[in-house]
C-alpha atoms as a PDB file:
ATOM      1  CA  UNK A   1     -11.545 -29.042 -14.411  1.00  0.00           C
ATOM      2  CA  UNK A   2     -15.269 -29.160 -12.977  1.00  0.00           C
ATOM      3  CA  UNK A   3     -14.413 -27.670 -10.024  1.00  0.00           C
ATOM      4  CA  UNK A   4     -12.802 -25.029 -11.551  1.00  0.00           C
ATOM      5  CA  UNK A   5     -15.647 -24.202 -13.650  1.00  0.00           C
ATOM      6  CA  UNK A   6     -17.975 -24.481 -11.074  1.00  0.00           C
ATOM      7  CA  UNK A   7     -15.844 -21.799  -8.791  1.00  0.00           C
ATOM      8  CA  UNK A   8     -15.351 -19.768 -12.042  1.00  0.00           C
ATOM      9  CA  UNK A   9     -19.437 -19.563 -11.928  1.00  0.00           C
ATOM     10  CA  UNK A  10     -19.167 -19.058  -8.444  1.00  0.00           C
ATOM     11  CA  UNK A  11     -17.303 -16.097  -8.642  1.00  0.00           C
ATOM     12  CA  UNK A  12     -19.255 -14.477 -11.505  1.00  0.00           C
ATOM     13  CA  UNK A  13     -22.848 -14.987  -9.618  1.00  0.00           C
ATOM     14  CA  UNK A  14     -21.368 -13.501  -6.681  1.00  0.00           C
ATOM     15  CA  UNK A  15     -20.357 -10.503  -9.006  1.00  0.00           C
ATOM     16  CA  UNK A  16     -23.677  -9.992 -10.601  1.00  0.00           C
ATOM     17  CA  UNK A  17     -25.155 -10.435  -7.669  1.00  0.00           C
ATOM     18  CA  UNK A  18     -23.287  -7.487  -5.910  1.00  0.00           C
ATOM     19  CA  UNK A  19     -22.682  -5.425  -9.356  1.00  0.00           C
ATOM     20  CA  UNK A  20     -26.914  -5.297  -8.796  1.00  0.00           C
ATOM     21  CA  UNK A  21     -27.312  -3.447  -5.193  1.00  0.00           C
ATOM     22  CA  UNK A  22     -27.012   0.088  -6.321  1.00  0.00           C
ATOM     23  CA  UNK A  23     -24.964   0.889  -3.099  1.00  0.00           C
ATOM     24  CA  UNK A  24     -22.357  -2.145  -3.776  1.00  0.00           C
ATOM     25  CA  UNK A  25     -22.198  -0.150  -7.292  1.00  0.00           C
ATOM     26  CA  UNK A  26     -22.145   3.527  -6.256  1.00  0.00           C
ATOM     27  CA  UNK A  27     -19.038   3.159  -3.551  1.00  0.00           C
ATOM     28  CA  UNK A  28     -16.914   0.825  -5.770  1.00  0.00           C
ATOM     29  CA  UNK A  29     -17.152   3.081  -8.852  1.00  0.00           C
ATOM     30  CA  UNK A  30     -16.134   6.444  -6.352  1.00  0.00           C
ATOM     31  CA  UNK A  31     -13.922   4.806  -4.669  1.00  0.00           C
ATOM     32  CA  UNK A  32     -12.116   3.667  -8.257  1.00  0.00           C
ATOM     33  CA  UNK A  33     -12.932   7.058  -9.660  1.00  0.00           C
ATOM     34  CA  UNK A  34     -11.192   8.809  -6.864  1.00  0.00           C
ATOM     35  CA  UNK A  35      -8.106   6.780  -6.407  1.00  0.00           C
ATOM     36  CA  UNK A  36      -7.472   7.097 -10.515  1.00  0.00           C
ATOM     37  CA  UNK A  37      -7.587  11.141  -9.822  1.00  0.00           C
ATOM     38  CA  UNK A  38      -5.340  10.177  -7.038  1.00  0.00           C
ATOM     39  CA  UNK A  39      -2.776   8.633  -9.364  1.00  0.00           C
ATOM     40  CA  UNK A  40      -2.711  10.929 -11.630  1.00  0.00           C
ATOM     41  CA  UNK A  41      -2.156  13.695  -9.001  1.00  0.00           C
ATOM     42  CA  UNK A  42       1.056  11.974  -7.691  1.00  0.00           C
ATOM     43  CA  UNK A  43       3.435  12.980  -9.781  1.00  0.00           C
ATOM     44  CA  UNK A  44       3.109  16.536  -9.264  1.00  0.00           C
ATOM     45  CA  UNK A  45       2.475  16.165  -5.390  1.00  0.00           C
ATOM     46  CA  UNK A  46       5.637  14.144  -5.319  1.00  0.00           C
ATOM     47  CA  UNK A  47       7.406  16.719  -7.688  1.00  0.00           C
ATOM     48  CA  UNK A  48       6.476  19.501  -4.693  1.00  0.00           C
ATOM     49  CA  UNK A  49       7.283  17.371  -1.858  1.00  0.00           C
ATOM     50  CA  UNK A  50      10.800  16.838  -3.367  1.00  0.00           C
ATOM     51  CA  UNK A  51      11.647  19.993  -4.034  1.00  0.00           C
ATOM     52  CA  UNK A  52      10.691  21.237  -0.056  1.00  0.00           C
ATOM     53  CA  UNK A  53      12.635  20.922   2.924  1.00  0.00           C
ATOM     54  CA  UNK A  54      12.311  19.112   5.702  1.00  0.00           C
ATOM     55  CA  UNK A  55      13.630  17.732   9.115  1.00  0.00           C
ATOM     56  CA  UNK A  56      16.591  15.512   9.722  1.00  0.00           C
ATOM     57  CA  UNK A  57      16.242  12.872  12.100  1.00  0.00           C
ATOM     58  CA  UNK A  58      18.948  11.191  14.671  1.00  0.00           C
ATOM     59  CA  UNK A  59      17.991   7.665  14.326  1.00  0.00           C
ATOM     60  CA  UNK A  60      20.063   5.324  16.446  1.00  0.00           C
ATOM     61  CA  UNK A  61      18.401   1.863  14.788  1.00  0.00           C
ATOM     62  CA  UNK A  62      19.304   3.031  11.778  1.00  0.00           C
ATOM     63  CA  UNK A  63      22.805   4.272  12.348  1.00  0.00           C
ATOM     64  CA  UNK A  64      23.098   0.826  13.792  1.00  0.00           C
ATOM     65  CA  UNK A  65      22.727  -1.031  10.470  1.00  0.00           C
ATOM     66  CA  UNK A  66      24.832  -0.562   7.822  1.00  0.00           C
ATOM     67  CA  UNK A  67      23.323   0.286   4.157  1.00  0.00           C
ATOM     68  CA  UNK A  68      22.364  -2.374   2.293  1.00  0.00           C
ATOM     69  CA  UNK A  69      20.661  -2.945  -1.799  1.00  0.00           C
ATOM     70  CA  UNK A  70      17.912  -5.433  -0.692  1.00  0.00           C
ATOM     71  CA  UNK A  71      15.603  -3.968  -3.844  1.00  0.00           C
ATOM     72  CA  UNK A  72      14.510  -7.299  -5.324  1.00  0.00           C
ATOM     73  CA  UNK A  73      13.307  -9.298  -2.453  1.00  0.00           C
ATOM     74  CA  UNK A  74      11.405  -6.091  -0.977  1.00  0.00           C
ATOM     75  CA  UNK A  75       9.724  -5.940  -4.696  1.00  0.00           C
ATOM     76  CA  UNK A  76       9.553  -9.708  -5.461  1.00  0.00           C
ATOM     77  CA  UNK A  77       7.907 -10.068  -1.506  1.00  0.00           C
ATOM     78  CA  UNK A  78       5.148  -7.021  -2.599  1.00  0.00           C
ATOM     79  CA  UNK A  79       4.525  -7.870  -5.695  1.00  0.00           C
ATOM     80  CA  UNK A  80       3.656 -11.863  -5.168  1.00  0.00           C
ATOM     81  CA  UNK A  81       1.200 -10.485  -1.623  1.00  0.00           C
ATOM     82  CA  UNK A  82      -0.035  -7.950  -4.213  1.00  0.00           C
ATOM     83  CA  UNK A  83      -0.850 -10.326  -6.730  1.00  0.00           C
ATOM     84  CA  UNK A  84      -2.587 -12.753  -4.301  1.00  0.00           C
ATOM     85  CA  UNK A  85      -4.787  -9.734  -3.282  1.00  0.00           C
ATOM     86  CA  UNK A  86      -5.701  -9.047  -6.589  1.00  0.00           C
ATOM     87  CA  UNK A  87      -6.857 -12.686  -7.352  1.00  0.00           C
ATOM     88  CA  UNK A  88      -9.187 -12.494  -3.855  1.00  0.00           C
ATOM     89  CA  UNK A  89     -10.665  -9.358  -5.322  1.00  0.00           C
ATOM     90  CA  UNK A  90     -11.695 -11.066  -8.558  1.00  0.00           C
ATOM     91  CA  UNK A  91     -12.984 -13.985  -6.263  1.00  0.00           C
ATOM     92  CA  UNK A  92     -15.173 -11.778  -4.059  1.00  0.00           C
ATOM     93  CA  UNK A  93     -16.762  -8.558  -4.727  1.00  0.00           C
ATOM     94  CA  UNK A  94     -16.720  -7.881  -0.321  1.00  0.00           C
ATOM     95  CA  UNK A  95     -13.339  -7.601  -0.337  1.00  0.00           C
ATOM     96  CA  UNK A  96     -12.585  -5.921  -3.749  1.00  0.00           C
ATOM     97  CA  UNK A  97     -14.991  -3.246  -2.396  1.00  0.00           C
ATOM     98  CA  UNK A  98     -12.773  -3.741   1.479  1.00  0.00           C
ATOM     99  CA  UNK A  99      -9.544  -3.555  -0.520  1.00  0.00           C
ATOM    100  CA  UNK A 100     -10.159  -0.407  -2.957  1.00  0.00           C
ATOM    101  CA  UNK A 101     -11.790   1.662  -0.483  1.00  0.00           C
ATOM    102  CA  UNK A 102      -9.129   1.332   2.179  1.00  0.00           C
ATOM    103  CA  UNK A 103      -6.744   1.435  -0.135  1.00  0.00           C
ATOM    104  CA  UNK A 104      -7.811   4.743  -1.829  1.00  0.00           C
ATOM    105  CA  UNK A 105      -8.295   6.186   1.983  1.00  0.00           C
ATOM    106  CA  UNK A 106      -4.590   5.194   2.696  1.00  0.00           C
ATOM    107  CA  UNK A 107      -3.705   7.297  -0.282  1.00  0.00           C
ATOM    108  CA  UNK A 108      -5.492  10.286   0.785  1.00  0.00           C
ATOM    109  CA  UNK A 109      -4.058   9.352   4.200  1.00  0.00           C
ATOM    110  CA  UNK A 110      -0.607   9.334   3.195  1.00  0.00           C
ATOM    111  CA  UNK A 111      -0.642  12.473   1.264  1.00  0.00           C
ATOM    112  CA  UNK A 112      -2.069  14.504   3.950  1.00  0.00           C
ATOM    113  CA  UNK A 113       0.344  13.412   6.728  1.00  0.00           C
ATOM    114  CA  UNK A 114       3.693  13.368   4.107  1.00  0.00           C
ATOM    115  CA  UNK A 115       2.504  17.057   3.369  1.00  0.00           C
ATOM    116  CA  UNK A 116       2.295  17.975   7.228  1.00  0.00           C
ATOM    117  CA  UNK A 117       5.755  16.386   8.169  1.00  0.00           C
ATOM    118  CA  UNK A 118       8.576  17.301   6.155  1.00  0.00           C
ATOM    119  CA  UNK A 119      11.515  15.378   6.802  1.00  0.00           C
ATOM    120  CA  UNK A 120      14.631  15.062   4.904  1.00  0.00           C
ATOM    121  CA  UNK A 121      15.884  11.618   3.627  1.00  0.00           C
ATOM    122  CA  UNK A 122      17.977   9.395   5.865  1.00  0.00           C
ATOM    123  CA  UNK A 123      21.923   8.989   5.828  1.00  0.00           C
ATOM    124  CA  UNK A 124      22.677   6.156   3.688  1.00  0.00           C
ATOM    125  CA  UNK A 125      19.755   6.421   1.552  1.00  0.00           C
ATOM    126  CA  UNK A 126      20.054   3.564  -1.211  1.00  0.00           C
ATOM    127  CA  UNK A 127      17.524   4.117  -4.053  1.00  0.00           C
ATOM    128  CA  UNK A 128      15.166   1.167  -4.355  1.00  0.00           C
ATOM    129  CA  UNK A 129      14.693  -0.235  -7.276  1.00  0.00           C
ATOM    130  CA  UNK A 130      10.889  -0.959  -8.157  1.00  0.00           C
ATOM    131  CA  UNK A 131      10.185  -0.582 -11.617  1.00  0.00           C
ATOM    132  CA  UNK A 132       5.885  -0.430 -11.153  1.00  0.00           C
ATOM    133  CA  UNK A 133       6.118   1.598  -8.067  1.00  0.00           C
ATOM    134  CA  UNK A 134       8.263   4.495  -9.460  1.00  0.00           C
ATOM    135  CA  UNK A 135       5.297   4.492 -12.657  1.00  0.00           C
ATOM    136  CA  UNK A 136       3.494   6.952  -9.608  1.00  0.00           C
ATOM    137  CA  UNK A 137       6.444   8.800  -9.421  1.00  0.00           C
ATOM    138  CA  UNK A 138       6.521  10.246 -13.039  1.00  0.00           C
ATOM    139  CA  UNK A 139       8.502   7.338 -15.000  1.00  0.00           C
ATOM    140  CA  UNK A 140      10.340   3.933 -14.182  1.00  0.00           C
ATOM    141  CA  UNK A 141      13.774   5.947 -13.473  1.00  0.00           C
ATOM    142  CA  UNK A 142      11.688   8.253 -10.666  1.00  0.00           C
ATOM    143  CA  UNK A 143      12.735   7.424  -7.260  1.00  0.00           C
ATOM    144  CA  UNK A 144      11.234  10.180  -3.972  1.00  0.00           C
ATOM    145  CA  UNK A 145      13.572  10.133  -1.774  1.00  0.00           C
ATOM    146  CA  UNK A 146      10.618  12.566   0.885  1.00  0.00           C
ATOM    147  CA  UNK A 147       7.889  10.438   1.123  1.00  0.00           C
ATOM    148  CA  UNK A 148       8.504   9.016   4.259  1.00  0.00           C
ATOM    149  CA  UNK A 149       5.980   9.951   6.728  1.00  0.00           C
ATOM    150  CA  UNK A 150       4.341   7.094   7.478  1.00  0.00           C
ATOM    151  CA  UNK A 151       6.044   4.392   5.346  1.00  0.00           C
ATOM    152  CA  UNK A 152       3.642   3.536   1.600  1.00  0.00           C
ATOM    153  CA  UNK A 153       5.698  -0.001   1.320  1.00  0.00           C
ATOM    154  CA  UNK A 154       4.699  -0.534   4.825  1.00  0.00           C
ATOM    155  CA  UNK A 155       1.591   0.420   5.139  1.00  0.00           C
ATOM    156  CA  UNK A 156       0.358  -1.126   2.121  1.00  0.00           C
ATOM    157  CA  UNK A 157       1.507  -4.731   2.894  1.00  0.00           C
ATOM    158  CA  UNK A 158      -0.288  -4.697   6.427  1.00  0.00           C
ATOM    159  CA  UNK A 159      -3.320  -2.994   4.778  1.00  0.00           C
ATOM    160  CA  UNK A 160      -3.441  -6.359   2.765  1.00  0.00           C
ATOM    161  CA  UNK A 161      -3.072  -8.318   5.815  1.00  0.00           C
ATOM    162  CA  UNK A 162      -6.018  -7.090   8.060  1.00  0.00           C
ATOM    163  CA  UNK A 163      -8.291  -7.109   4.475  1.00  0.00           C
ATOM    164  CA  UNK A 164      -7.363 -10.620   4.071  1.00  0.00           C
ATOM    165  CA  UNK A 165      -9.629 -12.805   5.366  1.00  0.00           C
ATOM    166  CA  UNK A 166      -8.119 -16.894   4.743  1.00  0.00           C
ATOM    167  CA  UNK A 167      -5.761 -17.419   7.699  1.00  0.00           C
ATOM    168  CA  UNK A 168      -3.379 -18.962   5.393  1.00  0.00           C
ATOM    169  CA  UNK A 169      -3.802 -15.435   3.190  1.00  0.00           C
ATOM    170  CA  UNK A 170      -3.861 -13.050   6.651  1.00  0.00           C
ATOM    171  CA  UNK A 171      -0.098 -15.377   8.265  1.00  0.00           C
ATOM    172  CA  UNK A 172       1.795 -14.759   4.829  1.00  0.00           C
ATOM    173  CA  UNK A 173       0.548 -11.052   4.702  1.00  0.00           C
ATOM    174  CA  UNK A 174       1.805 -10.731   7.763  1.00  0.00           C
ATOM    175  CA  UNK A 175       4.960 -12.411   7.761  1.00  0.00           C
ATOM    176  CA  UNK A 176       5.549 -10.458   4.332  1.00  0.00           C
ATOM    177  CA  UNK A 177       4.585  -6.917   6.219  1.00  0.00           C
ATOM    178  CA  UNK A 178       7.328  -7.858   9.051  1.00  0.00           C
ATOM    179  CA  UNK A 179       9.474  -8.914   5.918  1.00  0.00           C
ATOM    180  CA  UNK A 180       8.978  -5.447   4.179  1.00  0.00           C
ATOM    181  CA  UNK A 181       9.486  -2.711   7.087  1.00  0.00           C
ATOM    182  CA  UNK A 182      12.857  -4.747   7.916  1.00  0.00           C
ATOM    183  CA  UNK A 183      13.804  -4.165   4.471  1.00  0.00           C
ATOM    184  CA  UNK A 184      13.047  -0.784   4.187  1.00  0.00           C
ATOM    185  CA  UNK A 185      15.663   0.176   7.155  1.00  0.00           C
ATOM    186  CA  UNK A 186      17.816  -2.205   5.891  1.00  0.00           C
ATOM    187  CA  UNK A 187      18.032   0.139   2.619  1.00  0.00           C
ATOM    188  CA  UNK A 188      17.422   3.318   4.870  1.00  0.00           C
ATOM    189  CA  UNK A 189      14.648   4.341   2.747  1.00  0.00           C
ATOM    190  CA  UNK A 190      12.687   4.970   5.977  1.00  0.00           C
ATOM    191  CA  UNK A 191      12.963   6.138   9.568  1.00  0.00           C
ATOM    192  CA  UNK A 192      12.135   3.777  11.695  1.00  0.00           C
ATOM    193  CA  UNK A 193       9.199   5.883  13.132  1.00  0.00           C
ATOM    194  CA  UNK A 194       8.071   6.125   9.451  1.00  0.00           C
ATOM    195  CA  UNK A 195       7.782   2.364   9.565  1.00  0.00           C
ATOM    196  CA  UNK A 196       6.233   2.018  12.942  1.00  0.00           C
ATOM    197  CA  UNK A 197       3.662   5.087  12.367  1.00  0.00           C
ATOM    198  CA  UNK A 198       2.566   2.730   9.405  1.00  0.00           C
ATOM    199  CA  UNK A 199       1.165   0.555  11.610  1.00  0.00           C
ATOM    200  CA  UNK A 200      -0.533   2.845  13.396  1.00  0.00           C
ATOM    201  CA  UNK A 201      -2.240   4.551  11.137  1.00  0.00           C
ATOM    202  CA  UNK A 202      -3.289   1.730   8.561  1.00  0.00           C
ATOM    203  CA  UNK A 203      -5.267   0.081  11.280  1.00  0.00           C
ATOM    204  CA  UNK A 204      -7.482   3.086  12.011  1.00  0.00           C
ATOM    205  CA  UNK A 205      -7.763   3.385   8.230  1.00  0.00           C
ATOM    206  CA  UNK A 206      -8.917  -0.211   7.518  1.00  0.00           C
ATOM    207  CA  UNK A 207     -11.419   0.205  10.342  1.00  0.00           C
ATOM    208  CA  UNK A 208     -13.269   2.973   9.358  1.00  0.00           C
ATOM    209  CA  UNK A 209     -12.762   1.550   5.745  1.00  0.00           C
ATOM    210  CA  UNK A 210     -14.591  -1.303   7.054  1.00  0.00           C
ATOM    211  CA  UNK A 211     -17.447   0.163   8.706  1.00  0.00           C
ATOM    212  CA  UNK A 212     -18.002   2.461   5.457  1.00  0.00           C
ATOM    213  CA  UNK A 213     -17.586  -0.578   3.026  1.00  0.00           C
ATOM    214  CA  UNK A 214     -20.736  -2.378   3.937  1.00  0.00           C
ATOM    215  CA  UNK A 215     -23.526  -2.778   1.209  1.00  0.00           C
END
């Protein structure tokens, strides 16, 4: 019970500590600013994206495995990662700073390159099921079937992963990342180039994240 107290003390120093430097303060507040105008934005740039169309693509891994529901282990495996990232960014400013910046980029990221490749959804498409994620969408029935270029679900999980920074944190991020773009094709939600691109591109996002997250 000490100990707990005495991290809980920790934690809050470490906040008031960083809440002080005026340039900790200035890029978490536009960087949580900005991804709240972000949100709000999504439903209508998903309601556009939808309605557009796009390419079909021949995709011989996925016409190699057959359709299948697999909506509550891909949201139970998020959602527990998620959570564990959320208690590390009450723990320590650093990261909370690490994790909303490149987190809002990937946003900004994702929007830009979903809006510059159109593709149609895959054969086989089976709506996932993820009652918080489909809140961006417009409502908890709201499912985009178009926002595939590069893979959110992805590209998220691995973003967690290189922010991470306990090994024990980074090797179940990862394993959970390799967990989540299996799933994904398993459903056909994705191409698989959506998933690998996701990859990609999240690691040049966290890095310039990181340089520009310094205080």
């Amino acid at each position: 019970m000490q100990e707990k107290a005495r991290k809980q003390l920790t934690y809050q120093s470490d906040w008031q500590e960083a809440w002080g430097n005026l340039v900790f303060r200035r890029k978490i507040i536009t960087s949580a600013v900005v991804l709240i105008i972000l949100v709000f934005s999504l439903p209508s740039f998903f309601h556009y994206i939808e309605k557009r169309e796009g390419a079909y693509l021949h995709d011989l891994i996925l016409q190699a495995i057959p359709a299948v529901d697999v909506s509550l282990p891909t949201f139970l495996i998020i959602w527990t990662i998620s959570g564990l990232v959320i208690v590390r960014m009450i723990q320590n400013p650093g990261f909370a700073l690490l994790m909303l910046s490149s987190f809002t980029l990937l946003c900004i990221a994702r929007m830009v390159s979903i809006t510059m490749v159109p593709l149609d959804p895959p054969d086989g498409l089976i709506r996932l099921n993820d009652p918080l994620t489909s809140m961006v969408y417009g409502g908890k029935d709201k499912f985009m079937t178009k926002d595939l270029f590069f893979s959110g679900h992805t590209s998220n999980m691995f973003l967690m992963c290189l922010c991470l920074t306990k090994k024990t944190d980074k090797y179940l991020a990862f394993i959970a990342t390799i967990a989540v773009g299996i799933l994904v094709l398993v459903q056909h939600v994705h191409y698989t180039i959506d998933v690998l691109a996701a990859f990609f591109f999240t690691y040049i996002i966290y890095r310039v994240s990181k340089k520009s997250s310094t205080y």
